[in-house]
N, C-alpha and C. Protein backbone atom coordinates (compact mmCIF):
# COMPACT_ATOMS: atom_id res chain seq x y z
N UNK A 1 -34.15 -2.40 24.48
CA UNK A 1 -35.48 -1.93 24.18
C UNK A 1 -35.40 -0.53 23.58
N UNK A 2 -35.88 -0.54 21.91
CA UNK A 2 -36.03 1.21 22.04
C UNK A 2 -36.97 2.06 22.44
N UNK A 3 -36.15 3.35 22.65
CA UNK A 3 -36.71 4.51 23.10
C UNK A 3 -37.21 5.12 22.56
N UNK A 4 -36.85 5.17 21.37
CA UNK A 4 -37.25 6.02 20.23
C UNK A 4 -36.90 5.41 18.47
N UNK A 5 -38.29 6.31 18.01
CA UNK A 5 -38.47 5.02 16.55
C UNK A 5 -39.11 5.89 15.23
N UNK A 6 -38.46 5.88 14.63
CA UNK A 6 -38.74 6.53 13.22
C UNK A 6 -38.90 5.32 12.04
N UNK A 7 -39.55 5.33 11.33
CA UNK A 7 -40.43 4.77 10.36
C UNK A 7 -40.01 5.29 8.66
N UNK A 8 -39.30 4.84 7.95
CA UNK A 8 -39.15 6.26 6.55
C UNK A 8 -38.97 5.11 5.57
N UNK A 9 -40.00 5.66 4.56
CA UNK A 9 -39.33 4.55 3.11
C UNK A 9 -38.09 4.88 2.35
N UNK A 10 -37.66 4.14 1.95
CA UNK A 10 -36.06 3.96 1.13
C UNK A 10 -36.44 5.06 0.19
N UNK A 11 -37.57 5.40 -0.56
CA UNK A 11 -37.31 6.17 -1.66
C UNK A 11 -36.88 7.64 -0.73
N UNK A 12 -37.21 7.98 0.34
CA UNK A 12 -36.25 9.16 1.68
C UNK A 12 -35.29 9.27 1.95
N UNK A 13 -34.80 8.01 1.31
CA UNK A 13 -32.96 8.55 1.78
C UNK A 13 -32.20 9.53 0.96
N UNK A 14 -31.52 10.24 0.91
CA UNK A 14 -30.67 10.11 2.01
C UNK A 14 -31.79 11.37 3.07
N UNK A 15 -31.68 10.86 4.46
CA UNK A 15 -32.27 11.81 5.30
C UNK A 15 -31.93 12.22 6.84
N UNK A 16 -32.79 13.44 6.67
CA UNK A 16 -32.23 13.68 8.45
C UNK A 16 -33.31 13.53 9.71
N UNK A 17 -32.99 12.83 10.71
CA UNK A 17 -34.12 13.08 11.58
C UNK A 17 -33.75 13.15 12.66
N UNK A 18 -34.69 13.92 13.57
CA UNK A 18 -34.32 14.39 15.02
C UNK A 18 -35.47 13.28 15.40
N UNK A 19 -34.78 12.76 17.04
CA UNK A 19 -35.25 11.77 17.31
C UNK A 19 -36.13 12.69 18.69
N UNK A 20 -37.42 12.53 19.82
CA UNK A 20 -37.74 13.17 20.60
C UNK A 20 -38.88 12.60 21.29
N UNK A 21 -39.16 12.66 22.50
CA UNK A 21 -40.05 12.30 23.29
C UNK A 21 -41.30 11.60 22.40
N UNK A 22 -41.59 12.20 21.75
CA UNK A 22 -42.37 11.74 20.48
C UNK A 22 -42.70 10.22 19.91
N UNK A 23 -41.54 9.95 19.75
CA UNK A 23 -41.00 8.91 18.94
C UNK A 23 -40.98 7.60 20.15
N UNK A 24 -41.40 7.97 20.80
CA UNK A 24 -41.29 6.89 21.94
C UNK A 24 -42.07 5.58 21.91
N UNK A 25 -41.74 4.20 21.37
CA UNK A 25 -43.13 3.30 21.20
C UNK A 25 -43.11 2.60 22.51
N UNK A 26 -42.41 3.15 23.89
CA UNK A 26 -43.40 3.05 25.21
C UNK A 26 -43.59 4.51 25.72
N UNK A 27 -44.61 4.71 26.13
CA UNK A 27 -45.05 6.28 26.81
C UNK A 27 -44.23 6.37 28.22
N UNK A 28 -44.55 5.39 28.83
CA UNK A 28 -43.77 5.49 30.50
C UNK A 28 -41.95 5.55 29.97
N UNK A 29 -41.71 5.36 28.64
CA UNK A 29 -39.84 5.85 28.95
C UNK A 29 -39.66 7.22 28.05
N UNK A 30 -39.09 8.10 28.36
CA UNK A 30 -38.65 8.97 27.39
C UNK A 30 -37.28 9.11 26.91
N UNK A 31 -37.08 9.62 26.06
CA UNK A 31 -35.66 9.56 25.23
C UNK A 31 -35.59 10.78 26.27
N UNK A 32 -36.05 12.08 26.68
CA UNK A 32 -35.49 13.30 27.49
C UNK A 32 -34.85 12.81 28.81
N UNK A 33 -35.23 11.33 29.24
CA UNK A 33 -34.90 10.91 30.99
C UNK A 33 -33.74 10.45 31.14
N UNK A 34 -33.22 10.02 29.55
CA UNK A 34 -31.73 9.34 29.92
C UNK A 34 -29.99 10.40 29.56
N UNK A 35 -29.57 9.75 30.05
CA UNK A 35 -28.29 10.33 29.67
C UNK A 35 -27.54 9.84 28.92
N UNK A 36 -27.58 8.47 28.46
CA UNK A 36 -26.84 8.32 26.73
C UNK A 36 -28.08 7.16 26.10
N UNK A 37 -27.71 7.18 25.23
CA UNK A 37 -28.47 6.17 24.16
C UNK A 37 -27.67 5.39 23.32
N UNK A 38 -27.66 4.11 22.72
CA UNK A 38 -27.05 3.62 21.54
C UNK A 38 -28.03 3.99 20.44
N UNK A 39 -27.41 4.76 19.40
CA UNK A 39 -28.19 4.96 18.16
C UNK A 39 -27.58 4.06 16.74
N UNK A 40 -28.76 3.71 16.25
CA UNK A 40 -28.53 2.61 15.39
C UNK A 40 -29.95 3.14 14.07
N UNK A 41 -29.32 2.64 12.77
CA UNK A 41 -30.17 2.55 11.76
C UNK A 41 -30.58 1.36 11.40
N UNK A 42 -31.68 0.89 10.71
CA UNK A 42 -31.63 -0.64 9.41
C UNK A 42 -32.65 -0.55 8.47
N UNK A 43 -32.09 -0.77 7.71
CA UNK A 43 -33.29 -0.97 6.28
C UNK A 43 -33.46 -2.29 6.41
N UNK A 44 -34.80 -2.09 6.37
CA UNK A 44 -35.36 -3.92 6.63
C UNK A 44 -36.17 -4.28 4.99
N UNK A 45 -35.19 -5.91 4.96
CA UNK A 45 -35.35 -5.99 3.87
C UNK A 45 -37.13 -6.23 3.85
N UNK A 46 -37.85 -6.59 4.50
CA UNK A 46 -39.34 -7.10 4.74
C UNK A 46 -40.52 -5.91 5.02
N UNK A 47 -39.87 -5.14 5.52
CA UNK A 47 -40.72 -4.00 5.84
C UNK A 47 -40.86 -3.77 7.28
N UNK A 48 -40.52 -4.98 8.06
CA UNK A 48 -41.15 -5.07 9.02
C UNK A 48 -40.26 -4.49 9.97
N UNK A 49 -40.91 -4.28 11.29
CA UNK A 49 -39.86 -3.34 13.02
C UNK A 49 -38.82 -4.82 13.23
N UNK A 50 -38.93 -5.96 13.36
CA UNK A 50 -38.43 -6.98 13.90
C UNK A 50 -37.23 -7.19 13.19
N UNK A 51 -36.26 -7.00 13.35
CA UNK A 51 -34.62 -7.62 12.55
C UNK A 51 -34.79 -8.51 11.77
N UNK A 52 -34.62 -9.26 10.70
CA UNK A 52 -34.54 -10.20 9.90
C UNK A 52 -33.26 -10.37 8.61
N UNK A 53 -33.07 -11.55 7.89
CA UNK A 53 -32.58 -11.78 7.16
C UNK A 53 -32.56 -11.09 6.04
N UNK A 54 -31.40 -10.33 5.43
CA UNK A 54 -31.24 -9.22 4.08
C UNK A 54 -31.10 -8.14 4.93
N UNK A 55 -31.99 -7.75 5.74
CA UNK A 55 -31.60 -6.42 6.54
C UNK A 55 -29.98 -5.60 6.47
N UNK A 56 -30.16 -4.52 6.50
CA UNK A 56 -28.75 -3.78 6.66
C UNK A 56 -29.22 -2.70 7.70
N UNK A 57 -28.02 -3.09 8.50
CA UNK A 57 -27.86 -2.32 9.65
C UNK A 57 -26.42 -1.65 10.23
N UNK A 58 -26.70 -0.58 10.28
CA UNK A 58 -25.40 0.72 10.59
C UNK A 58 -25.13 0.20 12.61
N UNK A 59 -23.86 0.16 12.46
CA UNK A 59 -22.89 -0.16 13.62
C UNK A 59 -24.13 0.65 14.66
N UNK A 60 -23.40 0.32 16.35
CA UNK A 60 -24.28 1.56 17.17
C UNK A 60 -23.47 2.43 18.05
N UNK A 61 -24.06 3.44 17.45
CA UNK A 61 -22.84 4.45 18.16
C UNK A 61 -23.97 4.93 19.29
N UNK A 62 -22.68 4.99 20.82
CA UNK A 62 -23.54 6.00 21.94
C UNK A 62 -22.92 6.98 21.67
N UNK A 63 -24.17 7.62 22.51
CA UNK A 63 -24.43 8.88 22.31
C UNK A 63 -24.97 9.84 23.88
N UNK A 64 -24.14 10.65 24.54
CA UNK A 64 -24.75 11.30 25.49
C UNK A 64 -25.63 12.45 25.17
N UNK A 65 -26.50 12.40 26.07
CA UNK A 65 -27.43 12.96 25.81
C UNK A 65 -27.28 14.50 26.78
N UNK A 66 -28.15 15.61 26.40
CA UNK A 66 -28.45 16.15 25.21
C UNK A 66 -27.39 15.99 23.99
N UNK A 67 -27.42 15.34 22.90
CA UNK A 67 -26.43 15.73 21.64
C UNK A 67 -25.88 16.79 21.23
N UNK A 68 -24.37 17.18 20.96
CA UNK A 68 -24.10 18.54 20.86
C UNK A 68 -24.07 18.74 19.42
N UNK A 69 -23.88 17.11 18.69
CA UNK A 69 -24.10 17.45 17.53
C UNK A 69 -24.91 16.25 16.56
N UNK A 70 -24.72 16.76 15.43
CA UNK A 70 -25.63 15.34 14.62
C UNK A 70 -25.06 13.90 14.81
N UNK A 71 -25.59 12.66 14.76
CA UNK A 71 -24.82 11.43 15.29
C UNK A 71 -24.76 10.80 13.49
């Protein structure tokens, strides 16, 4: 389930984003409560949040949390 969720059109790449309590599409979890995360990218070929066919998606690297550096 993610914790945290950023939204960006392709014509944005290449880009940087900090991920944060914010970004949370449930309120009761926060990205600040845990101590690691798997972080993952995908360009969806459809537009859509749901995984699908054409999609490209970057491996998932964990990550302990606080980050000491960019992932």
């Amino acid at each position: 389930m993610p914790v945290a969720v950023e939204k960006h059109a392709l014509s944005e790449l290449p880009l940087t984003v900090t991920l944060d309590d914010g970004d949370s599409p449930m309120p009761t979890m926060k990205l600040s409560e845990l101590k690691q995360v798997e972080v993952s990218a995908r360009i969806s070929a459809n537009g859509q949040a749901m995984p699908g066919d054409g999609d490209i998606a970057s491996p998932a690297v964990r990550v302990a949390l606080p980050a000491k550096s960019p992932v």
